[in-house]
C-alpha atoms as a PDB file:
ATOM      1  CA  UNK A   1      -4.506  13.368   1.873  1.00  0.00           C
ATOM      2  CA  UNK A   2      -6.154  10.108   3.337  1.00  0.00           C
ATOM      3  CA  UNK A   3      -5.696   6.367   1.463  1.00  0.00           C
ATOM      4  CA  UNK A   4      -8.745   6.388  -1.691  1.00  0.00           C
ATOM      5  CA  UNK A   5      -9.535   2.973  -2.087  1.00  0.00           C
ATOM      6  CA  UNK A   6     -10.247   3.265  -5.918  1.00  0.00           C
ATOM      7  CA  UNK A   7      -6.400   4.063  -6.683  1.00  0.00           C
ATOM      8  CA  UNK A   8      -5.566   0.504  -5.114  1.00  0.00           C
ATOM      9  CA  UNK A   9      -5.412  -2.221  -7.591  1.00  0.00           C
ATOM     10  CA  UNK A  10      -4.735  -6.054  -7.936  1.00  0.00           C
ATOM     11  CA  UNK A  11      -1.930  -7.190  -9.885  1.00  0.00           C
ATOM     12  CA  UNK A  12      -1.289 -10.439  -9.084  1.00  0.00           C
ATOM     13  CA  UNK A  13      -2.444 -13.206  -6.931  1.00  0.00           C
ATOM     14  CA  UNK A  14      -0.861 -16.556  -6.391  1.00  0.00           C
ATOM     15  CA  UNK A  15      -0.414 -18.861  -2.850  1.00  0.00           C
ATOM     16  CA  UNK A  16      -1.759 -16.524  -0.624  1.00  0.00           C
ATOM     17  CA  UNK A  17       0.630 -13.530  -1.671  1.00  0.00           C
ATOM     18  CA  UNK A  18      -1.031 -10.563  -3.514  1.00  0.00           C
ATOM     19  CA  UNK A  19       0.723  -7.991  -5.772  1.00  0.00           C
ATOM     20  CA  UNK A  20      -0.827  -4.493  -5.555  1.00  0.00           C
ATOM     21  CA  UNK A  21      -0.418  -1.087  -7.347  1.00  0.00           C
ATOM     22  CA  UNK A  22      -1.256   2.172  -5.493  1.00  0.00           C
ATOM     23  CA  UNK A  23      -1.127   5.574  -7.305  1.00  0.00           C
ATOM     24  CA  UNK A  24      -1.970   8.767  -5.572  1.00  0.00           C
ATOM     25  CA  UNK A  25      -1.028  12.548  -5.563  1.00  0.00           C
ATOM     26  CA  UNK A  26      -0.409  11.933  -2.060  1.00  0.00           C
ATOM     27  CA  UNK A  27       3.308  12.243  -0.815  1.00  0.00           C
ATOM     28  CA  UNK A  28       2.641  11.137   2.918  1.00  0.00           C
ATOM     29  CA  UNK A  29       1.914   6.902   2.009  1.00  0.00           C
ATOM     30  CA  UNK A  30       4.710   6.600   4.472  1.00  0.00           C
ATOM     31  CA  UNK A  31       2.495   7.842   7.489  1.00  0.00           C
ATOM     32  CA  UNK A  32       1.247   4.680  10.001  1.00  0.00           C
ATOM     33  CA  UNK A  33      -2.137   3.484   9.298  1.00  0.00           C
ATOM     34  CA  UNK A  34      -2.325   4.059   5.712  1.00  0.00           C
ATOM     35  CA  UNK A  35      -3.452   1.174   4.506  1.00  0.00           C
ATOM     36  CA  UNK A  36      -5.903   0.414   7.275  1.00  0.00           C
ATOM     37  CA  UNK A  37      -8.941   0.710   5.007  1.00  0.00           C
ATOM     38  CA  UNK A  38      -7.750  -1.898   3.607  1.00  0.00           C
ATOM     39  CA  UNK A  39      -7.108  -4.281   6.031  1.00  0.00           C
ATOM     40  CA  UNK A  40      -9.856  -6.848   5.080  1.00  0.00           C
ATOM     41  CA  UNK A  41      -7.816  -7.421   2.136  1.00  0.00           C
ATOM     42  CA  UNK A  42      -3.958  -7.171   2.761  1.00  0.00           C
ATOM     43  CA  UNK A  43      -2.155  -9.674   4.461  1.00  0.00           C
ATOM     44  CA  UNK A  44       1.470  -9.743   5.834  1.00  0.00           C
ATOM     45  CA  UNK A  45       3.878 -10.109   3.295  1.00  0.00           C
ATOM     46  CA  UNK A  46       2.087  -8.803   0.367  1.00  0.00           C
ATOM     47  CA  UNK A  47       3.709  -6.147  -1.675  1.00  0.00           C
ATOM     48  CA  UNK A  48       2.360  -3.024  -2.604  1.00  0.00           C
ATOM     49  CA  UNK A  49       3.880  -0.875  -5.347  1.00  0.00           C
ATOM     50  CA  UNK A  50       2.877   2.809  -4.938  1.00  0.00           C
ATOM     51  CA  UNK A  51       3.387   5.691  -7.088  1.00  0.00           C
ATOM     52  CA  UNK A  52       3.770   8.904  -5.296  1.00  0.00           C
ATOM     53  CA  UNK A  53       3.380  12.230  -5.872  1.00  0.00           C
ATOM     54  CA  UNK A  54       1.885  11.489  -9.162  1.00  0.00           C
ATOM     55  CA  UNK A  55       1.040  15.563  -9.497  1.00  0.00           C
ATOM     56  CA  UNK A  56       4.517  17.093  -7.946  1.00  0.00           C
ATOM     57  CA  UNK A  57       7.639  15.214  -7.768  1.00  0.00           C
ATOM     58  CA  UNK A  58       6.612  11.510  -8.960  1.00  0.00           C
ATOM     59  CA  UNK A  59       7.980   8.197  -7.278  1.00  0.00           C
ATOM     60  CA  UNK A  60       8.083   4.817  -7.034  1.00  0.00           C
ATOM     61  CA  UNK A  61       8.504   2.937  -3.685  1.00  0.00           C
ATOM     62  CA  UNK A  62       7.932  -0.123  -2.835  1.00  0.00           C
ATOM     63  CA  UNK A  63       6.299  -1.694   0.735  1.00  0.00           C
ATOM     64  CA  UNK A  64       5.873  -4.651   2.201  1.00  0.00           C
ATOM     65  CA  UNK A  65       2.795  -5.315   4.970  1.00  0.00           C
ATOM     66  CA  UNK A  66       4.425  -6.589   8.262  1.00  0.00           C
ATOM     67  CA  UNK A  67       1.202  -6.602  10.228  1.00  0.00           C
ATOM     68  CA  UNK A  68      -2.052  -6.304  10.031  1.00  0.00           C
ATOM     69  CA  UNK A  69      -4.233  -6.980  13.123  1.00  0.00           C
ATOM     70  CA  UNK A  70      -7.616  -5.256  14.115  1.00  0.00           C
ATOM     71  CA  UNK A  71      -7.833  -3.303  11.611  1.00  0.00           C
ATOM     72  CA  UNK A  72      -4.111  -1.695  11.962  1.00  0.00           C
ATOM     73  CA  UNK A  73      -1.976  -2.048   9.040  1.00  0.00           C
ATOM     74  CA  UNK A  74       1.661  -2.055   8.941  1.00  0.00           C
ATOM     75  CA  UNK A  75       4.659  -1.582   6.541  1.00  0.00           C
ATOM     76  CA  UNK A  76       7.413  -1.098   5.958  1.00  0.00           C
ATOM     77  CA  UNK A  77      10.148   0.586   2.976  1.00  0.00           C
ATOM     78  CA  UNK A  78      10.952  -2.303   0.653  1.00  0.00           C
ATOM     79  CA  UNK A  79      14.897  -2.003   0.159  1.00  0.00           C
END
């Protein structure tokens, strides 16, 4: 399943840092890229929270964006 940008969601913004909340039904968030629909938005060192799996075996994970140039956003496990 491919990133829905509906199921992203401010939570917070402050100082250039934004909070966000993803939910989807989707267990493969952890796959390269996706984010990169949202790359006009996100900006290195912003945090995403992300509920997984919302309709199998439900998570929560956290990421952090380490990059995000031409349209390519990364991140990575928050730990």
């Amino acid at each position: 399943m491919a990133y829905v940008s509906n199921d992203l969601s401010v939570l917070a913004y402050a100082n250039n840092f934004t909070l966000w909340h993803y939910t989807t039904t989707d267990a493969s968030v952890t796959s390269a890229g996706y984010f990169n629909k949202a790359s006009e938005m996100m900006r290195v060192n912003d945090l995403i929270i992300v509920n997984i799996d919302t309709d199998g075996t439900p998570s929560t994970k956290f990421y952090v964006v380490t990059s995000n140039t031409g349209g390519v956003v990364g991140s990575t496990l928050y730990s």
